[in-house]
PDB file of N, CA and C in Angstrom:
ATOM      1  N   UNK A   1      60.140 -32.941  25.478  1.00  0.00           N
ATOM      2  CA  UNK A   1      60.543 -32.997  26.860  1.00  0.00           C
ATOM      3  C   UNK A   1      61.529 -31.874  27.184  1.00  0.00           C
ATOM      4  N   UNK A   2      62.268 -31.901  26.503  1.00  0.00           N
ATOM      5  CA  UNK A   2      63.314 -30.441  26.376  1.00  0.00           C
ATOM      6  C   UNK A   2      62.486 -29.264  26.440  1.00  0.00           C
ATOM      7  N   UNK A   3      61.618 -28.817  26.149  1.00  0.00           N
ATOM      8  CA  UNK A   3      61.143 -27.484  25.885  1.00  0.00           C
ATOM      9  C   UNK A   3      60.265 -28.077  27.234  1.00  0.00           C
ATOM     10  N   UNK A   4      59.421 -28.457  27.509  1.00  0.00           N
ATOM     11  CA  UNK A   4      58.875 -28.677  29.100  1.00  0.00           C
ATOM     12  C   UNK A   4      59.967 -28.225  29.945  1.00  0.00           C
ATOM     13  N   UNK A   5      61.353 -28.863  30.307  1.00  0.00           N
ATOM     14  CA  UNK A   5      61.981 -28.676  30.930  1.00  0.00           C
ATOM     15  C   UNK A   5      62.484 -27.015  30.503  1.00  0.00           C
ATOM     16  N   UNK A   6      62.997 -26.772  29.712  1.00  0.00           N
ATOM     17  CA  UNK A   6      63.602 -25.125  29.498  1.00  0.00           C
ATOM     18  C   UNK A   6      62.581 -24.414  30.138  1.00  0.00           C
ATOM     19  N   UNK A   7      60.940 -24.236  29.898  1.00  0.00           N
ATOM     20  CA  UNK A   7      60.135 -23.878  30.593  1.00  0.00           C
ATOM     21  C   UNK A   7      60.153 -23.520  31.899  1.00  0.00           C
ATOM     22  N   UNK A   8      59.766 -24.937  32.174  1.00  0.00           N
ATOM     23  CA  UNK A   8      60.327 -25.142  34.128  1.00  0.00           C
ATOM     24  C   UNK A   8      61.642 -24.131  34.463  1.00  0.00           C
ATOM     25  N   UNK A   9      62.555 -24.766  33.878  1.00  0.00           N
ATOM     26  CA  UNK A   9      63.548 -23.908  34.700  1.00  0.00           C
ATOM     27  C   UNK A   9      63.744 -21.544  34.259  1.00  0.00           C
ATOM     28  N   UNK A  10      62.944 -21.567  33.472  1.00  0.00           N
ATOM     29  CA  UNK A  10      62.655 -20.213  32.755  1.00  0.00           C
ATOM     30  C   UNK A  10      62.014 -19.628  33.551  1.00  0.00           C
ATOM     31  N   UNK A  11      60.695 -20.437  34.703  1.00  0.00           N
ATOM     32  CA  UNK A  11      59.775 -20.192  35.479  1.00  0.00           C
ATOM     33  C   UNK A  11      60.558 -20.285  36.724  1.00  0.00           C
ATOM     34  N   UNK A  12      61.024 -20.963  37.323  1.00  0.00           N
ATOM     35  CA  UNK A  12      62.063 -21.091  38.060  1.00  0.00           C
ATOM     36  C   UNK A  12      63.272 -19.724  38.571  1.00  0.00           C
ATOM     37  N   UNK A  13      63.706 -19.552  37.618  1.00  0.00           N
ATOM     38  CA  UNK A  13      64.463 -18.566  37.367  1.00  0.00           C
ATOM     39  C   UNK A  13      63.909 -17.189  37.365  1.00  0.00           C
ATOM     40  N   UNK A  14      62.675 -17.026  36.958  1.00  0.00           N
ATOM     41  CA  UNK A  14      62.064 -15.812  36.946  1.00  0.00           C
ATOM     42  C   UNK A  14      61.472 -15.839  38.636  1.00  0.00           C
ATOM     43  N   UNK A  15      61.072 -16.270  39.190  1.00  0.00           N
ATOM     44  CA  UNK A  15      60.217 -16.553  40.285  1.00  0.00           C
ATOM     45  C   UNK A  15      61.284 -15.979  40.836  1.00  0.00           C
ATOM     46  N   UNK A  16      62.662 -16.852  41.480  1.00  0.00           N
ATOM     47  CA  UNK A  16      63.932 -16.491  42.345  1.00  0.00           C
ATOM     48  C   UNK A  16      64.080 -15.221  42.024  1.00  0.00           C
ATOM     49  N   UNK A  17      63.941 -14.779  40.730  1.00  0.00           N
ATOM     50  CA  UNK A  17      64.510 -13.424  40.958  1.00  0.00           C
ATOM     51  C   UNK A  17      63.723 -12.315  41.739  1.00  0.00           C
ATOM     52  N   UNK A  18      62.155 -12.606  41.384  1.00  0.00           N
ATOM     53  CA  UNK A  18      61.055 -12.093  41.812  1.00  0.00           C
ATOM     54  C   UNK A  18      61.389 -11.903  43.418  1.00  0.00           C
ATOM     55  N   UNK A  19      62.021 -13.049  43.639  1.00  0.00           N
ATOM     56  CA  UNK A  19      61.779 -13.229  45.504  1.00  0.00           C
ATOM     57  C   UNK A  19      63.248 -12.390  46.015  1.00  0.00           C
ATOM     58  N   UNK A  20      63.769 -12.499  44.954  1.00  0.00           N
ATOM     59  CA  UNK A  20      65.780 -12.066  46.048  1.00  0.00           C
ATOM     60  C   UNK A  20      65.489 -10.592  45.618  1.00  0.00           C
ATOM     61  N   UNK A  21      64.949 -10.222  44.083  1.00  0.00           N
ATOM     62  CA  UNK A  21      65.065  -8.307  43.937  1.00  0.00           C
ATOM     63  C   UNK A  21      64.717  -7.136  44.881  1.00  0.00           C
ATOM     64  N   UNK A  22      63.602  -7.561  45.708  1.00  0.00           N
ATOM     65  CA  UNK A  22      63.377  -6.646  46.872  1.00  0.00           C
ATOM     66  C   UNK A  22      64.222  -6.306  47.725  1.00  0.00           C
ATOM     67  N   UNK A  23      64.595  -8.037  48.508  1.00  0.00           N
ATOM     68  CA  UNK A  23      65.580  -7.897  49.499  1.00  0.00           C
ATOM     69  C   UNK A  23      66.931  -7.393  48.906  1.00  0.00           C
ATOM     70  N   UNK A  24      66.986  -7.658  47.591  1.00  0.00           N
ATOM     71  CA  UNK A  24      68.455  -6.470  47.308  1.00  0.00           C
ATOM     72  C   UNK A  24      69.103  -4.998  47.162  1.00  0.00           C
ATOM     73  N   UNK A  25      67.286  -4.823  47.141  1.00  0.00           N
ATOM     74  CA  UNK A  25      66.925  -3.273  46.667  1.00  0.00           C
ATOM     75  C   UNK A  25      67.377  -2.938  48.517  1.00  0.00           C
ATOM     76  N   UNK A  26      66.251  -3.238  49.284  1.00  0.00           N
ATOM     77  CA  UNK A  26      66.622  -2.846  50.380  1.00  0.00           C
ATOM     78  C   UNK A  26      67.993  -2.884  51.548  1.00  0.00           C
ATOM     79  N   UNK A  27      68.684  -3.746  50.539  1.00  0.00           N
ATOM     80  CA  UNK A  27      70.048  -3.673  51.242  1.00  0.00           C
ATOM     81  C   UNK A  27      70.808  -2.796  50.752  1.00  0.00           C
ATOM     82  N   UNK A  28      70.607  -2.321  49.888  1.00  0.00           N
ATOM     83  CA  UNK A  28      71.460  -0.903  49.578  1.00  0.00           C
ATOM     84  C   UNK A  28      71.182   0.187  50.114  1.00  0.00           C
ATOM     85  N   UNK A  29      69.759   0.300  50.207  1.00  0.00           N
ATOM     86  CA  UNK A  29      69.540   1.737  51.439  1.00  0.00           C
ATOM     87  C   UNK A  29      70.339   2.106  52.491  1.00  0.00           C
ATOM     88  N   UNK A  30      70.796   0.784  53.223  1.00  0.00           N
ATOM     89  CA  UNK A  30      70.900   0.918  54.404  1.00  0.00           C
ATOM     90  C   UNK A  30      73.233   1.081  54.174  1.00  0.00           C
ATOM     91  N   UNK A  31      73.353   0.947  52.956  1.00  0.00           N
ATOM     92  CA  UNK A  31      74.904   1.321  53.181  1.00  0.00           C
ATOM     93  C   UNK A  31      75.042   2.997  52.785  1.00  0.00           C
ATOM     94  N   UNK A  32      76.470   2.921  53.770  1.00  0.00           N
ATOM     95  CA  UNK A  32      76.807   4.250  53.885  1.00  0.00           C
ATOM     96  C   UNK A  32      78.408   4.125  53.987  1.00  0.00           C
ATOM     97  N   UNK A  33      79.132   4.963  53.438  1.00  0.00           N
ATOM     98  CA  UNK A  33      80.492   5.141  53.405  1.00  0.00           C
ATOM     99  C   UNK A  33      81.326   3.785  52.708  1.00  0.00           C
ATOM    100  N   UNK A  34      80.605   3.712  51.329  1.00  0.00           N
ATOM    101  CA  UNK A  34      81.427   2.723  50.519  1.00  0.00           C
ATOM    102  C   UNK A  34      82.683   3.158  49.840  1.00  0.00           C
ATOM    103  N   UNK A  35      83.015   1.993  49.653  1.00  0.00           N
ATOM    104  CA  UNK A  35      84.271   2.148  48.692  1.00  0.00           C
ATOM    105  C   UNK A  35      84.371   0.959  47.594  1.00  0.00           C
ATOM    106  N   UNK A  36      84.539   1.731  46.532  1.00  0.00           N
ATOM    107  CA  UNK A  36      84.328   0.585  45.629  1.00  0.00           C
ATOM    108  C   UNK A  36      85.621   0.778  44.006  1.00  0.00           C
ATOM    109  N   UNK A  37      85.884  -0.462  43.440  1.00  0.00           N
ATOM    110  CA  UNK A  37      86.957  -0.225  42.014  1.00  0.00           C
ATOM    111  C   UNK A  37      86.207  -1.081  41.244  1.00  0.00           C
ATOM    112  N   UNK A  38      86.528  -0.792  40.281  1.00  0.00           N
ATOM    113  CA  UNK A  38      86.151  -1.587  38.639  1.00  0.00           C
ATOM    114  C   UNK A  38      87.603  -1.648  37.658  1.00  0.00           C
ATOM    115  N   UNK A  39      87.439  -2.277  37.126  1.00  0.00           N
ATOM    116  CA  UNK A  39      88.233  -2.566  35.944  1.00  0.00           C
ATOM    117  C   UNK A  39      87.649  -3.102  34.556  1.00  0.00           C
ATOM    118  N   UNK A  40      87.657  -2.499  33.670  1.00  0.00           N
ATOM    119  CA  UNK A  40      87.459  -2.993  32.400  1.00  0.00           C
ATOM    120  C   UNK A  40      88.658  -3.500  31.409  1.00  0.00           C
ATOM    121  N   UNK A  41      88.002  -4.642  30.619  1.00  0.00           N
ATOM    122  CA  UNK A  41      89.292  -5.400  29.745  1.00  0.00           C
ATOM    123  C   UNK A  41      88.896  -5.289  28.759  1.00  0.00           C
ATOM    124  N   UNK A  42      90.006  -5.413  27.853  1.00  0.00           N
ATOM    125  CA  UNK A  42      89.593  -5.076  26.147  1.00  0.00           C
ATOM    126  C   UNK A  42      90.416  -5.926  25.324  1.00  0.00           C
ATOM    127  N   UNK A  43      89.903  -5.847  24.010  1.00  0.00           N
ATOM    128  CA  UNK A  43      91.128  -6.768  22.946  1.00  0.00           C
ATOM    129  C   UNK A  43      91.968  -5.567  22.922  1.00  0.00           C
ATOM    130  N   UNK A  44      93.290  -6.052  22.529  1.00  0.00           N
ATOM    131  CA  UNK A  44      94.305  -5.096  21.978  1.00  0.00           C
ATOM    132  C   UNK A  44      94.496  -4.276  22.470  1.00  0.00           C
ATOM    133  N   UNK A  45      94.539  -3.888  23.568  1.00  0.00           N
ATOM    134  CA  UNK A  45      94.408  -2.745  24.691  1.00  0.00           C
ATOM    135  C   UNK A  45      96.093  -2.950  25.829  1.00  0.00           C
ATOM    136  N   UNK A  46      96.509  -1.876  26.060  1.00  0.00           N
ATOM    137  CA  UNK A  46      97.445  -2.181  26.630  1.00  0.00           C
ATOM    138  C   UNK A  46      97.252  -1.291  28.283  1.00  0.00           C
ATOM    139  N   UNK A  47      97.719  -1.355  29.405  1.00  0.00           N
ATOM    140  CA  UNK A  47      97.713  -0.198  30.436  1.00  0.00           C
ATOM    141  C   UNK A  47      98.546  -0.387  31.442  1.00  0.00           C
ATOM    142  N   UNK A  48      99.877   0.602  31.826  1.00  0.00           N
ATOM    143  CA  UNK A  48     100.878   0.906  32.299  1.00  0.00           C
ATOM    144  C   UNK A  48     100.120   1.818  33.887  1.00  0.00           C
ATOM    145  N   UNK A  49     100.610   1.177  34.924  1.00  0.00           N
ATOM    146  CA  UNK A  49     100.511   1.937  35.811  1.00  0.00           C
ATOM    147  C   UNK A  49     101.904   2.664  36.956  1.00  0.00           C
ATOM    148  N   UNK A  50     102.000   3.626  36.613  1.00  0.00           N
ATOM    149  CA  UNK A  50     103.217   4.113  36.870  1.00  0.00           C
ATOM    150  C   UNK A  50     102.989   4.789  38.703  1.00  0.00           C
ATOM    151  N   UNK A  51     104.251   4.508  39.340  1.00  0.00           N
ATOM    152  CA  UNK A  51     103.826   5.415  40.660  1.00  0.00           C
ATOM    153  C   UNK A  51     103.619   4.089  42.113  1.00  0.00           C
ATOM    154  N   UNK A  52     104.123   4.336  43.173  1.00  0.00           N
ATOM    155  CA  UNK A  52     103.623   3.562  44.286  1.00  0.00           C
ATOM    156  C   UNK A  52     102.486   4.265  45.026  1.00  0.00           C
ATOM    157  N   UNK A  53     102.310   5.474  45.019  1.00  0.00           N
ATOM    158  CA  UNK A  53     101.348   6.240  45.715  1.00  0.00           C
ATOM    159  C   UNK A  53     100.154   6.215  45.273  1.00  0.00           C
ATOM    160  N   UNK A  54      98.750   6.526  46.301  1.00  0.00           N
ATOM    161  CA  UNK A  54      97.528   6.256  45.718  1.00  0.00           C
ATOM    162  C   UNK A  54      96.972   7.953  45.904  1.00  0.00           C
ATOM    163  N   UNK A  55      98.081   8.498  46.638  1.00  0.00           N
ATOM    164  CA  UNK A  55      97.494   9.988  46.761  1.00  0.00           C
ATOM    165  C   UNK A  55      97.078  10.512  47.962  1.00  0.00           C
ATOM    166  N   UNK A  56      96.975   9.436  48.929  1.00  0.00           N
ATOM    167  CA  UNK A  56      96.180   9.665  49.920  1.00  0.00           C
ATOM    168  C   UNK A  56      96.942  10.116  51.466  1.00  0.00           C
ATOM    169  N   UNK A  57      96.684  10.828  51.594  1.00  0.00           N
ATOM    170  CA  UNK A  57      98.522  11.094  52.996  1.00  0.00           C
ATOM    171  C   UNK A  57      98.137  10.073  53.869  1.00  0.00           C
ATOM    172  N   UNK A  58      98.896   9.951  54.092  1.00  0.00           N
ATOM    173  CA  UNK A  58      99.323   8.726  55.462  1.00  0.00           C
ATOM    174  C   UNK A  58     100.110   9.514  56.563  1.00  0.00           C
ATOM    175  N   UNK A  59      99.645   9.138  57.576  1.00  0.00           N
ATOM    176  CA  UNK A  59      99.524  10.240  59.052  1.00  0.00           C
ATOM    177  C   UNK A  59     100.420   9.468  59.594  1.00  0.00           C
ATOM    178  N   UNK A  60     101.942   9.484  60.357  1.00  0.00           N
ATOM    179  CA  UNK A  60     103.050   8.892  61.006  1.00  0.00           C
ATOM    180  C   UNK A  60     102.394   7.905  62.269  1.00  0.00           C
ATOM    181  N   UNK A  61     101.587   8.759  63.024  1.00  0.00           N
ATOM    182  CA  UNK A  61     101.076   8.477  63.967  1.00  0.00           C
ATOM    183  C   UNK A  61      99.528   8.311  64.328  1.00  0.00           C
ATOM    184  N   UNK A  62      98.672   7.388  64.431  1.00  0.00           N
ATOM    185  CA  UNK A  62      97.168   7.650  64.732  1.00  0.00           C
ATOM    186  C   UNK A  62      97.151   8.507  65.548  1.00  0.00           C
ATOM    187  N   UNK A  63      95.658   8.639  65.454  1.00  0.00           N
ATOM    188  CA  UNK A  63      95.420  10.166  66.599  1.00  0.00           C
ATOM    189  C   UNK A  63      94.128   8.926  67.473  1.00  0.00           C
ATOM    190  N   UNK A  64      94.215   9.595  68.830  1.00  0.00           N
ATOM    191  CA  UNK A  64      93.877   9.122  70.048  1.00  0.00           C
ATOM    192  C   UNK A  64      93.098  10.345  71.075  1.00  0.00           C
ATOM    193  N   UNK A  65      92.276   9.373  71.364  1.00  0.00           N
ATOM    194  CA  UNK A  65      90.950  10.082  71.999  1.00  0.00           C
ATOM    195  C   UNK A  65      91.448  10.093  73.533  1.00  0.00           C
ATOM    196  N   UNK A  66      90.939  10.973  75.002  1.00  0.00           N
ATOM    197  CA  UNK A  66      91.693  11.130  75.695  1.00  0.00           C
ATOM    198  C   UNK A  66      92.276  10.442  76.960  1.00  0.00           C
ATOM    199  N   UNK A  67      91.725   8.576  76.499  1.00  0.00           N
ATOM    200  CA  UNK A  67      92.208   7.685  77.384  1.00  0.00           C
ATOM    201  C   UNK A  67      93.053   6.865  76.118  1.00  0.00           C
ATOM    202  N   UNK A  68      93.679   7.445  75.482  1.00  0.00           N
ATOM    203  CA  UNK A  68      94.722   6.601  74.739  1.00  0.00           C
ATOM    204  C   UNK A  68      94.128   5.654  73.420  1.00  0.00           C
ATOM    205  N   UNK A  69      92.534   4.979  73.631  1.00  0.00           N
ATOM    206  CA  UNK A  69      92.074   4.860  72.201  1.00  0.00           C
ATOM    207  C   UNK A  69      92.526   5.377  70.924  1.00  0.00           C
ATOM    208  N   UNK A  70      92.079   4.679  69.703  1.00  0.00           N
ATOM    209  CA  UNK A  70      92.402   5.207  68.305  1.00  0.00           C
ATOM    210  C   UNK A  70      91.462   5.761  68.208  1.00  0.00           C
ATOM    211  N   UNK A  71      91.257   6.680  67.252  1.00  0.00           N
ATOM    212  CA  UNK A  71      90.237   7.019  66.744  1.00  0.00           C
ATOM    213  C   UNK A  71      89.194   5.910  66.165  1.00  0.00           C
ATOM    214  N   UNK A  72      87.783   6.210  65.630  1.00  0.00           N
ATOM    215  CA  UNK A  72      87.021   4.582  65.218  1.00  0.00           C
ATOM    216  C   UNK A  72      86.648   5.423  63.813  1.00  0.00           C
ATOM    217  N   UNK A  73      86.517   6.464  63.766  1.00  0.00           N
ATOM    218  CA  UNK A  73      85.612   7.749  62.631  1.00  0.00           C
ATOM    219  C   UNK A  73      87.287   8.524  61.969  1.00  0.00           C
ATOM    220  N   UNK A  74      87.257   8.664  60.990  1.00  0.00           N
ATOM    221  CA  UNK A  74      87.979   9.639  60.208  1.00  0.00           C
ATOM    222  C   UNK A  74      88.439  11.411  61.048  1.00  0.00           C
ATOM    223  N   UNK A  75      87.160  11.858  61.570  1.00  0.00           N
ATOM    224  CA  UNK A  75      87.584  12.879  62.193  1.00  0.00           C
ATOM    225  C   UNK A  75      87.233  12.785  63.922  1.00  0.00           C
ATOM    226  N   UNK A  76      87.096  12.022  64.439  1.00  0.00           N
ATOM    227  CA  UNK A  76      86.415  11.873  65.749  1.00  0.00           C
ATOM    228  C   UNK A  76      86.200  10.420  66.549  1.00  0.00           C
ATOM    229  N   UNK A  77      85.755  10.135  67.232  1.00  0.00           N
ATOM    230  CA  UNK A  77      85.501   8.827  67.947  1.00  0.00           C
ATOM    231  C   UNK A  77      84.625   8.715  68.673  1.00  0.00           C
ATOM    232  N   UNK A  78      83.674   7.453  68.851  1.00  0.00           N
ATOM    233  CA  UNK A  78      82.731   7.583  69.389  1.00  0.00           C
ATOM    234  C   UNK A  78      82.930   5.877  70.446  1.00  0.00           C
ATOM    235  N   UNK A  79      83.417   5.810  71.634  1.00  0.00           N
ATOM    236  CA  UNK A  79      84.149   4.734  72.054  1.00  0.00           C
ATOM    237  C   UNK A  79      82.995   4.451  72.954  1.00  0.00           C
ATOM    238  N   UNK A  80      82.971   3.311  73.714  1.00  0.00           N
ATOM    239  CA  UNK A  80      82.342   2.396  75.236  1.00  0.00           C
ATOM    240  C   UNK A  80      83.047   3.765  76.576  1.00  0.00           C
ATOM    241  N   UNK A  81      81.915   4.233  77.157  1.00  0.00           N
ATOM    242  CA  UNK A  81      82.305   5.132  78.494  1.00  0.00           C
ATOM    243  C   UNK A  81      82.214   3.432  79.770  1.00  0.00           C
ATOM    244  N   UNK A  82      82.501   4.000  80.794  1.00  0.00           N
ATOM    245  CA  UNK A  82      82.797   3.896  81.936  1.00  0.00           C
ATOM    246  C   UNK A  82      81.641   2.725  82.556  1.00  0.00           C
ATOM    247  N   UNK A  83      80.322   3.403  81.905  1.00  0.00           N
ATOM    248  CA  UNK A  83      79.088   2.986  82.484  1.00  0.00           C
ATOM    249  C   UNK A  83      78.903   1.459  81.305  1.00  0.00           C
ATOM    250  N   UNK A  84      79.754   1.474  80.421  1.00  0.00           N
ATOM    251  CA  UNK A  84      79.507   0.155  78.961  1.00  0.00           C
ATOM    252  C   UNK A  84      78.550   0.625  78.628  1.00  0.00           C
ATOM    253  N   UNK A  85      77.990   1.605  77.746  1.00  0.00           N
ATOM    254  CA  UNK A  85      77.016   2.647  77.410  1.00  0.00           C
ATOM    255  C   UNK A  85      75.656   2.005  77.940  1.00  0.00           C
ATOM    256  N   UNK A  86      75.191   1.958  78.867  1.00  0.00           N
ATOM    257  CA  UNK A  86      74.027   2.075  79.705  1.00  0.00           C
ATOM    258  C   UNK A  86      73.073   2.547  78.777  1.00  0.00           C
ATOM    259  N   UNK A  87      72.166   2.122  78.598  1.00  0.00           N
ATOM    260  CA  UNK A  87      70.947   2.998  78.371  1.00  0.00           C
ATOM    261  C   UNK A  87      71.311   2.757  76.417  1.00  0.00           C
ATOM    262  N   UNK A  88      72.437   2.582  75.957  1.00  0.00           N
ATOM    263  CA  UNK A  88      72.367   2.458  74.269  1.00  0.00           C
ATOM    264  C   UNK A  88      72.982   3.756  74.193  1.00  0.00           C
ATOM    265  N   UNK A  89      73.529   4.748  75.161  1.00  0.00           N
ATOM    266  CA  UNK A  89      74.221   5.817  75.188  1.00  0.00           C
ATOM    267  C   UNK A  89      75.391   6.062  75.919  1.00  0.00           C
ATOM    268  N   UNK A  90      76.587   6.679  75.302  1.00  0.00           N
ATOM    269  CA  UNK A  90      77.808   7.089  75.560  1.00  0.00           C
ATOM    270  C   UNK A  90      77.970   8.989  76.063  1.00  0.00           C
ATOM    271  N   UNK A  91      79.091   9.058  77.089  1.00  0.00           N
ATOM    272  CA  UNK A  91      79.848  10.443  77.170  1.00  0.00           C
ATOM    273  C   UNK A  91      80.788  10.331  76.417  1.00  0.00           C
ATOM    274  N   UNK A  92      81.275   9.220  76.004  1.00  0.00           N
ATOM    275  CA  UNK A  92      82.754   9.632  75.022  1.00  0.00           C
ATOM    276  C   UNK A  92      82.537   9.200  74.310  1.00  0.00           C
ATOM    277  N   UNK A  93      82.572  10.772  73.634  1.00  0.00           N
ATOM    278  CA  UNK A  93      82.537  11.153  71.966  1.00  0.00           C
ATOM    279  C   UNK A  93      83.535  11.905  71.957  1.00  0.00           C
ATOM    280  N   UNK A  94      83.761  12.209  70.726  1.00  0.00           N
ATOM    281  CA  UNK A  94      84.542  13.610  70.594  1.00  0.00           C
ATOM    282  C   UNK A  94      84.756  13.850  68.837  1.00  0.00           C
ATOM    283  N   UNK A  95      85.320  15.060  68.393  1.00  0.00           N
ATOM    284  CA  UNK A  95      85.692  14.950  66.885  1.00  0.00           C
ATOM    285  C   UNK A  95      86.274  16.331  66.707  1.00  0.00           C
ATOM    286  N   UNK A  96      87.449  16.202  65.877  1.00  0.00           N
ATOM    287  CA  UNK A  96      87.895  17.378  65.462  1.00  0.00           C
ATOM    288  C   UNK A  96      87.595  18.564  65.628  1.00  0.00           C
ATOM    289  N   UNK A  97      86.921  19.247  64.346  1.00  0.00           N
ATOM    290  CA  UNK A  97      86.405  20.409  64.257  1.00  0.00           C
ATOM    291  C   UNK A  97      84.966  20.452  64.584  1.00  0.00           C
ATOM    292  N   UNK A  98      84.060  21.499  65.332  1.00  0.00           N
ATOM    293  CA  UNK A  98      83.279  21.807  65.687  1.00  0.00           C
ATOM    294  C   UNK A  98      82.549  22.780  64.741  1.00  0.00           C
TER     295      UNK A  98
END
């Protein structure tokens, strides 16, 4: 009865995976601009992290698009115009360097 059952659930288990691997594959296509950490642990291993800084400058002040908005993008902004983008399209955009 044991080995019937290990079976079943062996079949079980293989099937689910069969059905979720696609839809996982295809959810990764669609990301963009990740960020991601890991950590690995060990026997006998020791690790000191020295420092408050991560390196990254930090700007006093956000920067603002030319009705006072934040920025939404790293170099630029792409905000709701006047019209509540009509049509699935905006005039206010803008970005840094050209």
């Amino acid at each position: 009865m044991k080995t019937q059952n290990a079976k079943l659930s062996r079949a079980l288990l293989l099937a689910v995976a069969i059905a979720v691997l696609p839809a996982a594959v295809r959810a990764e296509e669609y990301v963009t601009n990740r960020l991601s950490a890991s950590a690995r642990l060990g026997f006998n291993m020791s690790a000191r992290f020295r420092g408050t800084t991560v390196g990254l400058p930090l700007s006093g002040t956000p920067r603002v698009a030319p009705h006072g908005e934040n920025y939404n993008y790293d170099d630029g902004y792409v905000l709701t115009d006047t019209s509540g983008n009509y049509g699935g399209q905006t005039w206010y955009w803008g970005y840094d360097n050209s």
